[in-house]
Each structure stands twice: as C-alpha cells, then as structure tokens.
Protein backbone atom coordinates (compact mmCIF):
# COMPACT_ATOMS: atom_id res chain seq x y z
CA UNK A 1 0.00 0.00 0.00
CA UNK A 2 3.07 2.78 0.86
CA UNK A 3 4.46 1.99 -2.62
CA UNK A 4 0.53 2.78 -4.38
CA UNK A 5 0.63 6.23 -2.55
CA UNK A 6 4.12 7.11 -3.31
CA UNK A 7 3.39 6.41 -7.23
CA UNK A 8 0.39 8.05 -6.77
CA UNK A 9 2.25 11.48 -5.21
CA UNK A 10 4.92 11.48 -7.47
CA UNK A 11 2.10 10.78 -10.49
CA UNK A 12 0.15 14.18 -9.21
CA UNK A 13 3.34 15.27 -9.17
CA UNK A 14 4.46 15.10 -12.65
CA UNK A 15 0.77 15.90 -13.25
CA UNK A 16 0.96 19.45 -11.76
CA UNK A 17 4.36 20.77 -13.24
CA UNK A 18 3.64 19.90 -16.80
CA UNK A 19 0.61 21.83 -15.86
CA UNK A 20 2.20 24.83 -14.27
CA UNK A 21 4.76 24.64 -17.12
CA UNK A 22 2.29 24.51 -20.25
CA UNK A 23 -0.10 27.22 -18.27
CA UNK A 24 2.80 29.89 -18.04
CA UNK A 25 4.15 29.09 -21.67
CA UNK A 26 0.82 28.86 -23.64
CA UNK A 27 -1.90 30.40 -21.27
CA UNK A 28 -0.61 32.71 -19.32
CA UNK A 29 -0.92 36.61 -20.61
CA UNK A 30 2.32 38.30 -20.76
CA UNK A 31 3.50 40.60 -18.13
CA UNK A 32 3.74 43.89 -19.71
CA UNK A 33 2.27 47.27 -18.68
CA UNK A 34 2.07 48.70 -22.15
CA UNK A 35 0.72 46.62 -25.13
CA UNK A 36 1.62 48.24 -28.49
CA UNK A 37 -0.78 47.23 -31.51
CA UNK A 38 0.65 47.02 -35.17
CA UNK A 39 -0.70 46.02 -38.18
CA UNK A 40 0.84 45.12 -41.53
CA UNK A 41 -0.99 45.53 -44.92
CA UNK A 42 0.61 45.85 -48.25
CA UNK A 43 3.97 44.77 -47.09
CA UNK A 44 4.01 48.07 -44.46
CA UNK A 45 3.50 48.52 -41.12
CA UNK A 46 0.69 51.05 -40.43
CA UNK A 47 2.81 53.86 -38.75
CA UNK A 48 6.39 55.06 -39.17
CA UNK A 49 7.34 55.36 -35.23
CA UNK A 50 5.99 54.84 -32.08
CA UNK A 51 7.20 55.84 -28.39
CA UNK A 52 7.31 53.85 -25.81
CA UNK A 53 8.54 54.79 -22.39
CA UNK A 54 11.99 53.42 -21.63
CA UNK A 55 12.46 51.05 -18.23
CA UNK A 56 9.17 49.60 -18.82
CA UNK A 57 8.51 45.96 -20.45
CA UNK A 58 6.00 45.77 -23.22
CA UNK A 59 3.68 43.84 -25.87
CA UNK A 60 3.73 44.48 -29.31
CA UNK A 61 0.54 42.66 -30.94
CA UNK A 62 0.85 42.25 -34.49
CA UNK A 63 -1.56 41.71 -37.06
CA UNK A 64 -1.06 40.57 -40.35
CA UNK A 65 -3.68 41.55 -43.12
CA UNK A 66 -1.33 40.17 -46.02
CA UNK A 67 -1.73 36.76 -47.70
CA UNK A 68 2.11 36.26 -47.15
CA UNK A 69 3.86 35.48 -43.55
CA UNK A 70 6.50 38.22 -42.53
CA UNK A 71 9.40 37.96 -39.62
CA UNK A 72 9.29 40.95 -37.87
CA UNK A 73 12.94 41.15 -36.54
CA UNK A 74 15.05 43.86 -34.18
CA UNK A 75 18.20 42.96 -35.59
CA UNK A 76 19.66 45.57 -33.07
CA UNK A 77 18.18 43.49 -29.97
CA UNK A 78 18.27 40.34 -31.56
CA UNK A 79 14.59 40.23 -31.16
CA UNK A 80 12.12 38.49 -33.76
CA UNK A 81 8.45 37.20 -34.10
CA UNK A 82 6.98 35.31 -36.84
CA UNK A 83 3.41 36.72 -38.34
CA UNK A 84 1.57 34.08 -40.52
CA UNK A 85 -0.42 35.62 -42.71
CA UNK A 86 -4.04 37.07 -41.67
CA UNK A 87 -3.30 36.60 -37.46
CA UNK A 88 -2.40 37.89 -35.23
CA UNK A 89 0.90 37.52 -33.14
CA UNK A 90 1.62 38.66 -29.66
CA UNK A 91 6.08 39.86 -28.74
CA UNK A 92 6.75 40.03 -25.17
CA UNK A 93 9.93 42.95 -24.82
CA UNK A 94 12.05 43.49 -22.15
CA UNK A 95 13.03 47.12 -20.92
CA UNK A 96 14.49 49.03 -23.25
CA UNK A 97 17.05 51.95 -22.73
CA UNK A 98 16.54 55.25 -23.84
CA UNK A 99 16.94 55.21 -27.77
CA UNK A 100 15.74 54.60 -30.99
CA UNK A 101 15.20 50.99 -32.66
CA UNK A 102 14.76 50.04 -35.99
CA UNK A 103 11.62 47.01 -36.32
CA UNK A 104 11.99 45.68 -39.99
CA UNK A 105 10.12 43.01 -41.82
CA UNK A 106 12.70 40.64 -42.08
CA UNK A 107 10.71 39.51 -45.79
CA UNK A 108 10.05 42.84 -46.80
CA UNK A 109 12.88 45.25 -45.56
CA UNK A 110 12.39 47.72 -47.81
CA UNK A 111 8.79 48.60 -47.14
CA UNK A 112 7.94 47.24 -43.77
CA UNK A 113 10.26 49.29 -41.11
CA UNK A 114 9.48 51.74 -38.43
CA UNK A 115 11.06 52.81 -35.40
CA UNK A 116 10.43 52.51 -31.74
CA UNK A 117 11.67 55.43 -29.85
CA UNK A 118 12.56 54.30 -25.79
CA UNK A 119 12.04 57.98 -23.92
C-alpha cells in the first residue's frame, strides 16, 4: 500500500508541473504594462514610429492583413516574431534603454520598417 501512494504522489506530481509549465508558456498573458498594436498591410507597417517609455517591459501585438507570412525582426536586440499571414501575433519585450530601434520586416525590408523610440 506505501508503494501505491508514493506512485500516486509522485504521479500528481508530474501531473501538476507539466501543468504549471504549459499554463505559463501557452496560457498565461504576458507581463507587460504597455501593449503596443501594429498592423501590416501591403507589405508596411501602419505607422512610421511609435514611443514607448523606456524602463518599462511591453507587448507588441501584431496583425497581419497580407496573404504572405513576414518575420518581424530587431536585428539591433536580436529580437524576432513570426506573423503568418491574416493573425495575429503577440512579442513580449524586455526594458528598453533610452533610444531609438529600428523594427523591420525581415521579408520585406524595404517597405515594412518603423522605429520605436525608448524615452
């Protein structure tokens, strides 16, 4: 009987952490105060710049209208999402320091860039 209930603890165990773990990576909204919205159509991204206010984390929430994916990359920060086309996708960023920061689409560089400004 002590061996049932110690496969059964370590069972509920196992149970709970894959749990916990898929929650916090699929489920789980991300943890930033400001949530920036973009949206790509024609191979552009609907603004030129945005400001954002440096020290704080944020979401950028992407929405593709285009029938073609796009990588939207901060080669600066090392920093890229993949948008498949007509969704939505959602970027979790860390703090940024004061400055400016070029966001391209990686597929399109020529016609989908803007900059974030960290002030």
């Amino acid at each position: 009987m002590n061996k049932i209930v110690k496969i059964t603890v370590v069972a509920v165990s196992v149970l709970a952490l894959g749990f916990a773990v898929f929650y916090s990576v699929f489920l789980e909204k991300p943890k930033g105060d400001v949530e920036v919205r973009l949206t790509l159509q024609d191979h552009k991204f609907d603004r030129d710049e945005i400001k954002i206010p440096a020290g704080k984390p944020f979401v950028i929430v992407f929405t593709n209208n285009d029938a073609m994916p796009e990588e939207a990359e901060f080669m600066s920060l090392r920093v890229e999402k993949m948008v498949a086309p007509h969704s939505e996708a959602r970027l979790q960023m860390r703090a940024l320091r004061p400055g400016r920061y070029e966001l391209i689409g990686e597929y399109h560089p020529d016609t989908a860039k803007m900059i974030f400004i960290a002030e």
